[in-house]
N, C-alpha and C. Protein backbone atom coordinates (compact mmCIF):
# COMPACT_ATOMS: atom_id res chain seq x y z
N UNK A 1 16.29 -25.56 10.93
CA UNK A 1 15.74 -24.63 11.90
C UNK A 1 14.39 -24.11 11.41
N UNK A 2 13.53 -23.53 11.93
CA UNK A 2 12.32 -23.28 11.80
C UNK A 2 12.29 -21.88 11.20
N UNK A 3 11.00 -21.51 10.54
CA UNK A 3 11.61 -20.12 9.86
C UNK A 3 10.70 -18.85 10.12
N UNK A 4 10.50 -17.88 9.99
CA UNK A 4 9.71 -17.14 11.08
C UNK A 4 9.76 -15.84 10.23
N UNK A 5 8.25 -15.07 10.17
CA UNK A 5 8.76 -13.88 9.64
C UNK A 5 8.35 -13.21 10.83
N UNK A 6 8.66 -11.71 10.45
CA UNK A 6 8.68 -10.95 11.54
C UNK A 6 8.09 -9.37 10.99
N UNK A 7 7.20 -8.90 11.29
CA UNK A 7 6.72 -7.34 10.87
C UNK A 7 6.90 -6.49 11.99
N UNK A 8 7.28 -5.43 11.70
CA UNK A 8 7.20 -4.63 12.77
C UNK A 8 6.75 -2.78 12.38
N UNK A 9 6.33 -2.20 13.17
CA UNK A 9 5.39 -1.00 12.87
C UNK A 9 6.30 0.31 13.56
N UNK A 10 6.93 1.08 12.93
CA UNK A 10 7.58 1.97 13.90
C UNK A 10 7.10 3.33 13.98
N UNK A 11 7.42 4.41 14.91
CA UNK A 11 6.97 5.84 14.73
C UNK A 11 7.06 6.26 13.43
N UNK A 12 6.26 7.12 12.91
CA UNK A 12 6.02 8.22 11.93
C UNK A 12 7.13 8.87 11.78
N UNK A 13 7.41 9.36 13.00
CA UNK A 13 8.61 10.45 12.99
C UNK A 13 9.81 10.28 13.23
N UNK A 14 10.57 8.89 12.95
CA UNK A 14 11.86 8.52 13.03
C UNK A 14 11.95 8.82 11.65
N UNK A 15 13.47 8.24 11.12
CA UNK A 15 13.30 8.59 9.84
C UNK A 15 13.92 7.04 9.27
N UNK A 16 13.93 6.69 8.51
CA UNK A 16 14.13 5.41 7.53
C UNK A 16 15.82 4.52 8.15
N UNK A 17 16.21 5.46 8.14
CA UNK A 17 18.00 5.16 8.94
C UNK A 17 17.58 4.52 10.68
N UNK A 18 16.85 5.43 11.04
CA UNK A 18 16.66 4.38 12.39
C UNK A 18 15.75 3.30 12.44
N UNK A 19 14.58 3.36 11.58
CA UNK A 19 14.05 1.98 11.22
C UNK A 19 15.06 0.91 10.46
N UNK A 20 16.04 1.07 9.78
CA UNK A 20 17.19 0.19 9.27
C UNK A 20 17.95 -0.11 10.97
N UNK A 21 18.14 0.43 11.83
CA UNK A 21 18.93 0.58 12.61
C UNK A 21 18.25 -0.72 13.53
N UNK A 22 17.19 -0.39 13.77
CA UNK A 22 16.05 -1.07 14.57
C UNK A 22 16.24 -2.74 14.15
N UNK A 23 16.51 -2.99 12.81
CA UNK A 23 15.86 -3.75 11.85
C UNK A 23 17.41 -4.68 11.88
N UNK A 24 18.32 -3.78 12.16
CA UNK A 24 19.78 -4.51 12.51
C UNK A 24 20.19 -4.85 14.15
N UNK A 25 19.30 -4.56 15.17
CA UNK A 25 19.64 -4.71 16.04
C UNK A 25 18.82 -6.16 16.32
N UNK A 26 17.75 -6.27 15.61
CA UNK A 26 17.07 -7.26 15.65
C UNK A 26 17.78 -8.57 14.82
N UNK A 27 18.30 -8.09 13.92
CA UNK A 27 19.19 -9.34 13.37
C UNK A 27 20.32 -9.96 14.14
N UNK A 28 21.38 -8.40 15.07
CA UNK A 28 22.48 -8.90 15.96
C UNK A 28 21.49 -9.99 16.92
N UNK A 29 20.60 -9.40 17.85
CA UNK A 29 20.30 -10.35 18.67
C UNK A 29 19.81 -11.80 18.32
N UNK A 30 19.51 -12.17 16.34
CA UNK A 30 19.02 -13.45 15.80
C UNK A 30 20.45 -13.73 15.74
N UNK A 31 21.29 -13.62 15.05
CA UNK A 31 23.23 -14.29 14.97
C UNK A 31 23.29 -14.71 16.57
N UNK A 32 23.22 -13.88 17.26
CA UNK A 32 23.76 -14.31 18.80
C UNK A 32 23.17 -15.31 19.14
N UNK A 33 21.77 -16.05 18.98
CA UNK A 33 20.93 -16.73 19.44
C UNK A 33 21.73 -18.21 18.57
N UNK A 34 22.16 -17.80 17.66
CA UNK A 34 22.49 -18.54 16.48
C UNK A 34 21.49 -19.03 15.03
N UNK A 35 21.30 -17.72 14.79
CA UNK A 35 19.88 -17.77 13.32
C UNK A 35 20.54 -17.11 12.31
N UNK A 36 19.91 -16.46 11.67
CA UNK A 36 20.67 -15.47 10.75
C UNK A 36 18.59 -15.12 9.60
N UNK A 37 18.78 -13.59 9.50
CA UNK A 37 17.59 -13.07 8.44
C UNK A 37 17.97 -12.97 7.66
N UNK A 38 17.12 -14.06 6.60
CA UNK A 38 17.19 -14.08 5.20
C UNK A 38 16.29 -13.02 4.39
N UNK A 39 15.60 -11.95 4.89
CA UNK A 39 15.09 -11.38 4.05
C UNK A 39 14.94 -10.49 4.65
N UNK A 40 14.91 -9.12 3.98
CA UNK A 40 14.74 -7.92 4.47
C UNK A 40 13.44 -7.21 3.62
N UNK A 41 12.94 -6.27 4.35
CA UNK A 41 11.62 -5.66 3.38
C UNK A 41 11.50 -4.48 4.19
N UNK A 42 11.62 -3.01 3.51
CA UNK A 42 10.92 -1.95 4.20
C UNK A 42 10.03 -1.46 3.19
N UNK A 43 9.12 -1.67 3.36
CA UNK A 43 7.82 -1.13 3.25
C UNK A 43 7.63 -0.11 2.78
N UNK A 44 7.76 1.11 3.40
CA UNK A 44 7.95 2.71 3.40
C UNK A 44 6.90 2.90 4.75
N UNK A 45 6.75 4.02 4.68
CA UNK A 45 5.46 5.23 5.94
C UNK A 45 4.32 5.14 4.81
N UNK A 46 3.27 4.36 5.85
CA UNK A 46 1.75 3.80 5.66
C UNK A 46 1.06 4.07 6.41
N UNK A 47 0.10 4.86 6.07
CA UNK A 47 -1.05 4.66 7.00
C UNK A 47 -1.63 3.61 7.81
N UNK A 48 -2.12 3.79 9.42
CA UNK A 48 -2.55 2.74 10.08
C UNK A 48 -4.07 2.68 9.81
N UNK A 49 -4.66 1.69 10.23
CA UNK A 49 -6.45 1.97 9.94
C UNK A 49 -6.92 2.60 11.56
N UNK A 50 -5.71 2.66 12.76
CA UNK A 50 -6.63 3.07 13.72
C UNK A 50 -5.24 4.26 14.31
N UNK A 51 -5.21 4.97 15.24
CA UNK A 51 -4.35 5.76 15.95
C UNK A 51 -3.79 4.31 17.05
N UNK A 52 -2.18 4.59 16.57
CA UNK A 52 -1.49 3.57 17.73
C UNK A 52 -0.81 4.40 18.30
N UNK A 53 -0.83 4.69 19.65
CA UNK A 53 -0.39 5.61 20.67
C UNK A 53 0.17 7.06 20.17
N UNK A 54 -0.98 7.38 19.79
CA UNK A 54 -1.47 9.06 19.19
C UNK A 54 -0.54 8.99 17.56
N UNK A 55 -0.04 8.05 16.91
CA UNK A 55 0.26 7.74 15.26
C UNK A 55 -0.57 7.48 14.56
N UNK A 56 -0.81 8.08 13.54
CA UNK A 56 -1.67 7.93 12.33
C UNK A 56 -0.90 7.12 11.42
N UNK A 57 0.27 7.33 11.16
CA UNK A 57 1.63 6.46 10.16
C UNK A 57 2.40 5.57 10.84
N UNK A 58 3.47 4.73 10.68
CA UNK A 58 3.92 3.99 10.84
C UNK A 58 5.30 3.56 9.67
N UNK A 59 6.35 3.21 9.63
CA UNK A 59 7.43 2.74 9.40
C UNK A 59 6.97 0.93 9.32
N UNK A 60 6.92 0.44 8.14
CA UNK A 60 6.55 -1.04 8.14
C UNK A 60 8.38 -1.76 7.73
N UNK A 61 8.46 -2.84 8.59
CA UNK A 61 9.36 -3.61 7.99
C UNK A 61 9.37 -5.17 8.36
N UNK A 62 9.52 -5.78 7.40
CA UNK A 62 9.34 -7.02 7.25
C UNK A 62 10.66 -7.83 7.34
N UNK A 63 11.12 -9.14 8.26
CA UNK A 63 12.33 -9.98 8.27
C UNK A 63 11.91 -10.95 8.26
N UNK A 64 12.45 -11.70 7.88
CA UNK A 64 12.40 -13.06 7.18
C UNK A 64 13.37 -13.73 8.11
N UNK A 65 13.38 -14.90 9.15
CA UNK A 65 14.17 -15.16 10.01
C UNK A 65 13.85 -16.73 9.99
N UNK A 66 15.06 -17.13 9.68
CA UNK A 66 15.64 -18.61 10.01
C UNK A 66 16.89 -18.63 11.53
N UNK A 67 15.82 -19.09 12.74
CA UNK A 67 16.53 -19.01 14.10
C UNK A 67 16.02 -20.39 14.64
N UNK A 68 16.31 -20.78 15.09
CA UNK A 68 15.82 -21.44 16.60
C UNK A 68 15.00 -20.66 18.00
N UNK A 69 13.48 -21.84 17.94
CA UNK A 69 12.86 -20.87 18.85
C UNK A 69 13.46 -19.79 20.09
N UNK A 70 14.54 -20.50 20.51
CA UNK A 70 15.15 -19.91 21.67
C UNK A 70 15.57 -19.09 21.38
N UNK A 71 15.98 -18.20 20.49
CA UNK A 71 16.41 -16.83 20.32
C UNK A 71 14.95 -15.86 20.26
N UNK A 72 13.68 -16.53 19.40
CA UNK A 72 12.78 -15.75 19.43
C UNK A 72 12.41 -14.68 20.49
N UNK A 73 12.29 -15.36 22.37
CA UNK A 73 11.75 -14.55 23.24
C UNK A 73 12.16 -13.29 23.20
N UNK A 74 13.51 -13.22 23.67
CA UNK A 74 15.15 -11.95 22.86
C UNK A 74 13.98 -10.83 22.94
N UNK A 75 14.00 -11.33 20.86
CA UNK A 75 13.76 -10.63 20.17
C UNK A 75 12.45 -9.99 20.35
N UNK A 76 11.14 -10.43 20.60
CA UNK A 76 10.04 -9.89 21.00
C UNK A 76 9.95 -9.17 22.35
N UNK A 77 10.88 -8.87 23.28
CA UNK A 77 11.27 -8.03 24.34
C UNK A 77 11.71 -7.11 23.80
N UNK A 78 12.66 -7.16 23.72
CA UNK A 78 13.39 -6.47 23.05
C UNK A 78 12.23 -5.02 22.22
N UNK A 79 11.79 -5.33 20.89
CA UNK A 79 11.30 -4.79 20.52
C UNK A 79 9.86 -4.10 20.71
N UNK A 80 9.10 -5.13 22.28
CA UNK A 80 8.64 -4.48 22.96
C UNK A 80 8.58 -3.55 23.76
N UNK A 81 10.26 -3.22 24.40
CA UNK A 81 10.68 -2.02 25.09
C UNK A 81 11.09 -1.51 24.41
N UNK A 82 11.11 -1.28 23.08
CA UNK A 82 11.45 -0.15 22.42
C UNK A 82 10.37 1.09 21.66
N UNK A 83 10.81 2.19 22.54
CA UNK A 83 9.72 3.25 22.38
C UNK A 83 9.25 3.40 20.74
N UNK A 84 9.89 3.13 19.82
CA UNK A 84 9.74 3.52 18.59
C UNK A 84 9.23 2.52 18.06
N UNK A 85 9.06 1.34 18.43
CA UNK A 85 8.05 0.16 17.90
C UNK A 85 6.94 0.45 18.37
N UNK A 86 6.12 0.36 17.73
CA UNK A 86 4.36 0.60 18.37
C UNK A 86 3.75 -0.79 18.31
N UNK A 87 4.06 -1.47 17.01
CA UNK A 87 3.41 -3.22 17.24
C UNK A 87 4.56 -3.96 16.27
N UNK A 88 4.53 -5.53 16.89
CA UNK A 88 5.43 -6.24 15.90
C UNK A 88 4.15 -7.41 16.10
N UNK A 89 4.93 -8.20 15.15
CA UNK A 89 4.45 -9.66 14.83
C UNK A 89 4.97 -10.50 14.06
N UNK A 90 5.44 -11.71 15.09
CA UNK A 90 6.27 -12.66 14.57
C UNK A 90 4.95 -13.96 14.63
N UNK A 91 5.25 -14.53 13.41
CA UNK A 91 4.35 -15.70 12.98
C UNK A 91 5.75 -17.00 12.71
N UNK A 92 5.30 -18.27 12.66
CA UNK A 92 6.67 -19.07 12.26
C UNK A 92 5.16 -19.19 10.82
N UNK A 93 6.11 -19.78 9.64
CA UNK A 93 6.18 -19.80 8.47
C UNK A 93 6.33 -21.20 7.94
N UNK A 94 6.16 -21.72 6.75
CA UNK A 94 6.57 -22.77 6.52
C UNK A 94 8.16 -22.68 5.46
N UNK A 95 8.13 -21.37 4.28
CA UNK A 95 8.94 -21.12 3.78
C UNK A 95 8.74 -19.49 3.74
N UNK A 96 10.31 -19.21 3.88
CA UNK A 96 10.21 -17.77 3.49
C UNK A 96 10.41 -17.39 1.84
N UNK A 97 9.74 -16.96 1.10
CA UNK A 97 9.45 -16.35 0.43
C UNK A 97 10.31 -15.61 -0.62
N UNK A 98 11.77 -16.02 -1.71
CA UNK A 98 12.80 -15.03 -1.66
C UNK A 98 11.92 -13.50 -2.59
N UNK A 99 10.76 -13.86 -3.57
CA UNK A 99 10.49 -13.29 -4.02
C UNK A 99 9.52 -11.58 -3.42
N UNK A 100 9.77 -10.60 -4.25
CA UNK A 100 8.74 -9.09 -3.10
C UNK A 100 7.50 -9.36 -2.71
N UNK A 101 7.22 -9.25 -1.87
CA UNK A 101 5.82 -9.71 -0.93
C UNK A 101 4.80 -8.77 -1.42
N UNK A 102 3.53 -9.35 -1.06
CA UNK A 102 2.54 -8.68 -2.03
C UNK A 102 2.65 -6.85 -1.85
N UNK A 103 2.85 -6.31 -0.81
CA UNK A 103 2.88 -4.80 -0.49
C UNK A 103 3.89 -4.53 -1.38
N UNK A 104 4.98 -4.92 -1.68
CA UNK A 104 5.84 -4.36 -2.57
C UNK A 104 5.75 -4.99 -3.77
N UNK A 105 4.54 -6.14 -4.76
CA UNK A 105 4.11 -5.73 -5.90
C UNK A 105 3.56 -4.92 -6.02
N UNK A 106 2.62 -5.22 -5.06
CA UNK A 106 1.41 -3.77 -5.23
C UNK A 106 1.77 -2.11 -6.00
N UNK A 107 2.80 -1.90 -4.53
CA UNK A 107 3.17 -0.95 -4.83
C UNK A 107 3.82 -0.69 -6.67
N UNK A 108 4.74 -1.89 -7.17
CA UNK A 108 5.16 -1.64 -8.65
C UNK A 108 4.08 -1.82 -9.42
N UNK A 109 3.11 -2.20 -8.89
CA UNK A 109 1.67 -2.49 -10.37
C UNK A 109 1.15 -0.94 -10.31
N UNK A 110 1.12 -0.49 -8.93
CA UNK A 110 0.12 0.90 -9.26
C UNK A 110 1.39 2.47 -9.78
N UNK A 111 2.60 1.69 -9.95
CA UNK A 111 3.36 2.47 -10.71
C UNK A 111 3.08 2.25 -12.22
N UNK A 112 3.04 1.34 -12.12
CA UNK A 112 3.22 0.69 -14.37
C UNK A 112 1.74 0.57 -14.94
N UNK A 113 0.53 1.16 -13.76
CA UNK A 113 -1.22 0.95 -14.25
C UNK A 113 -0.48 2.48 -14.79
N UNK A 114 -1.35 2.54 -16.07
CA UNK A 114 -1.80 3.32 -17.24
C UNK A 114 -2.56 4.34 -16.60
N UNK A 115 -2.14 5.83 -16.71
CA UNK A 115 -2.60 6.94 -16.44
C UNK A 115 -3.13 7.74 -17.51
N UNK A 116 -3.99 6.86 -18.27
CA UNK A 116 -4.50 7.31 -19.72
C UNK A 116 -5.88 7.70 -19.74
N UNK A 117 -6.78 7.85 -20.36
CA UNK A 117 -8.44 8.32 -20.52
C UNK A 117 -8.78 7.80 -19.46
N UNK A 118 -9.83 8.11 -18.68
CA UNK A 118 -10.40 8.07 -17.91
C UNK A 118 -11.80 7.75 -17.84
N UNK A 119 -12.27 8.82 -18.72
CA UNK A 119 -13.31 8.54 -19.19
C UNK A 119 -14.04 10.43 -19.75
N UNK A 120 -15.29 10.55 -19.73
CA UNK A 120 -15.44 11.91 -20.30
C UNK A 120 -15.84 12.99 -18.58
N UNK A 121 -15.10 13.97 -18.39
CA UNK A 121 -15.35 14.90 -17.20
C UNK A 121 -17.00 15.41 -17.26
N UNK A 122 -16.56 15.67 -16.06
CA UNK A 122 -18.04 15.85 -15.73
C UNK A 122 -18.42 17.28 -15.83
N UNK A 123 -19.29 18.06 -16.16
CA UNK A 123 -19.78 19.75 -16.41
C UNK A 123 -19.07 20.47 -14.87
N UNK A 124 -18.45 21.35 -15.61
CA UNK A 124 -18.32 22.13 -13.88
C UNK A 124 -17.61 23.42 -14.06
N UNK A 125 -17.38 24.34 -12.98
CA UNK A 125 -17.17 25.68 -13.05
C UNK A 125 -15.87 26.06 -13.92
N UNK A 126 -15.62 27.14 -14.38
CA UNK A 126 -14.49 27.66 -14.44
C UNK A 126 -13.76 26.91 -15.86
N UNK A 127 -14.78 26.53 -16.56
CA UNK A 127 -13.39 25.60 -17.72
C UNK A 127 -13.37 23.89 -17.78
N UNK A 128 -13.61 23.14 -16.13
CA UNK A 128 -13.01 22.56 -15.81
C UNK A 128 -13.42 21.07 -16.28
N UNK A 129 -14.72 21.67 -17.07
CA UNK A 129 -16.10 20.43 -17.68
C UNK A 129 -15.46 20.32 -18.84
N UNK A 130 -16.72 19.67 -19.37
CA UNK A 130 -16.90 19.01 -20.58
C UNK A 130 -17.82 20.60 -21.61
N UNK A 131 -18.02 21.40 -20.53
CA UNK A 131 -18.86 22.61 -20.94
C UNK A 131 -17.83 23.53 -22.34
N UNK A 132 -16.62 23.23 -22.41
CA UNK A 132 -15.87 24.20 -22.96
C UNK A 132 -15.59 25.73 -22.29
N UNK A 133 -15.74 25.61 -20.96
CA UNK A 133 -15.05 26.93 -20.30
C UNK A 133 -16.29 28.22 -20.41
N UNK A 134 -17.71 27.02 -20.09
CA UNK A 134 -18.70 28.27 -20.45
C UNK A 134 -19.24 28.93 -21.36
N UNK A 135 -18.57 28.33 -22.58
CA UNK A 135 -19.06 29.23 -23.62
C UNK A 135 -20.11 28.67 -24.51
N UNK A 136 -20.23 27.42 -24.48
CA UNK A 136 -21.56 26.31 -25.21
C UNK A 136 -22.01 25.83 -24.14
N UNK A 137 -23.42 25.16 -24.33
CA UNK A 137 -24.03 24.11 -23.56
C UNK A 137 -23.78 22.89 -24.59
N UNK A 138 -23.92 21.88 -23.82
CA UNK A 138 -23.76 20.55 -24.69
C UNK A 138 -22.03 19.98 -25.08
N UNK A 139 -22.48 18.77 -25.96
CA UNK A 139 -21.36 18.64 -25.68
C UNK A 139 -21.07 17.86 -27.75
N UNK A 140 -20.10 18.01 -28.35
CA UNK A 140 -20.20 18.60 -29.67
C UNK A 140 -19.66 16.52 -30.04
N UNK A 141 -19.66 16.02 -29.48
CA UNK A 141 -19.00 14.69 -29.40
C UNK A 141 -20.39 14.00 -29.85
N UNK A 142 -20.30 13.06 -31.12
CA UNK A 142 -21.43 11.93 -31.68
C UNK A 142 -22.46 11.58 -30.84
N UNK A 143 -21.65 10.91 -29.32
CA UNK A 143 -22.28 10.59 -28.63
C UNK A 143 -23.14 11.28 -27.80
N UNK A 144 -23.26 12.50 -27.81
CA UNK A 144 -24.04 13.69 -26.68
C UNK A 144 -24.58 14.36 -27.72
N UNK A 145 -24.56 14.03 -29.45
CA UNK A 145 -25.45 14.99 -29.93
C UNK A 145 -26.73 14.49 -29.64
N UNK A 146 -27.81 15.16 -29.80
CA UNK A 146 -29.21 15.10 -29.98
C UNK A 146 -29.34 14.75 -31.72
N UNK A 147 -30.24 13.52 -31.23
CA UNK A 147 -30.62 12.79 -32.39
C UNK A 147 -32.44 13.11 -32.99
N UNK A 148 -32.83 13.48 -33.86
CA UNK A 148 -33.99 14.03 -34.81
C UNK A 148 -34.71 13.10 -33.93
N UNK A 149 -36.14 13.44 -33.86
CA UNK A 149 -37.09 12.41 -33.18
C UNK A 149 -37.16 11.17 -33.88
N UNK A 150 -37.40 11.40 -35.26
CA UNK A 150 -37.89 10.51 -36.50
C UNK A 150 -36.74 9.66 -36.54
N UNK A 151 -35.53 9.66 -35.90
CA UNK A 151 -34.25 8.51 -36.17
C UNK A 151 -34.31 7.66 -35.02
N UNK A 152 -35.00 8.17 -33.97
CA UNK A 152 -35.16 7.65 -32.63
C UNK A 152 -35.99 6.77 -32.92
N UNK A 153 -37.32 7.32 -33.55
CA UNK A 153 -38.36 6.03 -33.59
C UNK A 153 -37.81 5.07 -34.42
N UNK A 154 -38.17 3.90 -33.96
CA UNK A 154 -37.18 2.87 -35.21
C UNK A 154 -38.86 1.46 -34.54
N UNK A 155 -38.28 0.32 -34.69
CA UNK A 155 -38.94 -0.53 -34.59
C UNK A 155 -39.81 -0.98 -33.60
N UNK A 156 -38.96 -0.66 -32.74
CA UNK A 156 -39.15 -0.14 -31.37
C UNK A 156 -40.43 0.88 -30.74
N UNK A 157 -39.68 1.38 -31.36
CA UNK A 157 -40.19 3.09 -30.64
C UNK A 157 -41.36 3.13 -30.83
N UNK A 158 -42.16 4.22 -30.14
CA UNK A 158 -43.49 4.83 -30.18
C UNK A 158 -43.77 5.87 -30.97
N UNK A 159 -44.76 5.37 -32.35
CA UNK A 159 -45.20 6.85 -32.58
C UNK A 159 -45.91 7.31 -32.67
N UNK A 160 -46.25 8.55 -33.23
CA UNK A 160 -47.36 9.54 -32.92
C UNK A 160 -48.31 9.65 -34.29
């Protein structure tokens, strides 16, 4: 049978249980057709890049569907009359994929990236610099001292 994934975009303001709900009604109507979804993926609530019928967020979920075309139509009705879908999209596939799809590495890499130095802050009110909270100018680190003129000139340099 041919294999098909399937995305679909739901309201902001449902909550995760009726996007699962959504996400099983779409599977009953793939069994009935005679298919069955091999893969499941929710996403989480993502921002859209544009307003889809006054939503800024969206409910993403991803199925992985081994059906026969003839169940497909069904299913894209279906989830077109349903108020809480805002957009789907079914593509056919060549293989589905068992491994997490790039949105859900993503998401584990920018958990396990290193929340370490940054680099040096920038001068600013209240403490919040490199100033020491107002009480010095400068900055007491090798690299920000001021170096003698006479160490500056070197081979290079210009002198007087």
């Amino acid at each position: 049978m041919p294999l098909y994934e399937c995305v679909f975009i739901a309201r902001n303001d449902i909550t995760q249980q009726q996007v699962e709900a959504i996400a099983e009604q779409v599977a009953g109507l793939i069994t009935e057709g005679g298919g069955e979804v091999k893969k499941r993926e929710y996403w989480g609530l993502r921002g859209l890049a544009y307003k889809v019928k006054k939503n800024r967020k969206g409910h993403y979920m991803l199925l992985g569907i081994d059906a026969p075309g003839t169940a497909l139509p069904e299913v894209e009705r279906q989830l077109g009359l349903n108020e809480d879908v805002l957009r789907s999209l079914m593509i056919k596939v060549e293989a589905i994929d068992e491994a997490p799809s790039a949105v859900l590495a993503k998401r584990g890499d920018d958990r396990e990236r290193d929340r370490g130095f940054r680099g040096p802050r920038p001068a600013g009110r209240f403490g919040s610099g490199r100033t020491g909270g107002g009480r010095e100018r400068g900055d007491d680190r090798e690299e920000f001292r001021a170096r003698p003129r006479d160490e500056m000139d070197g081979p290079g340099g210009h002198e007087e």
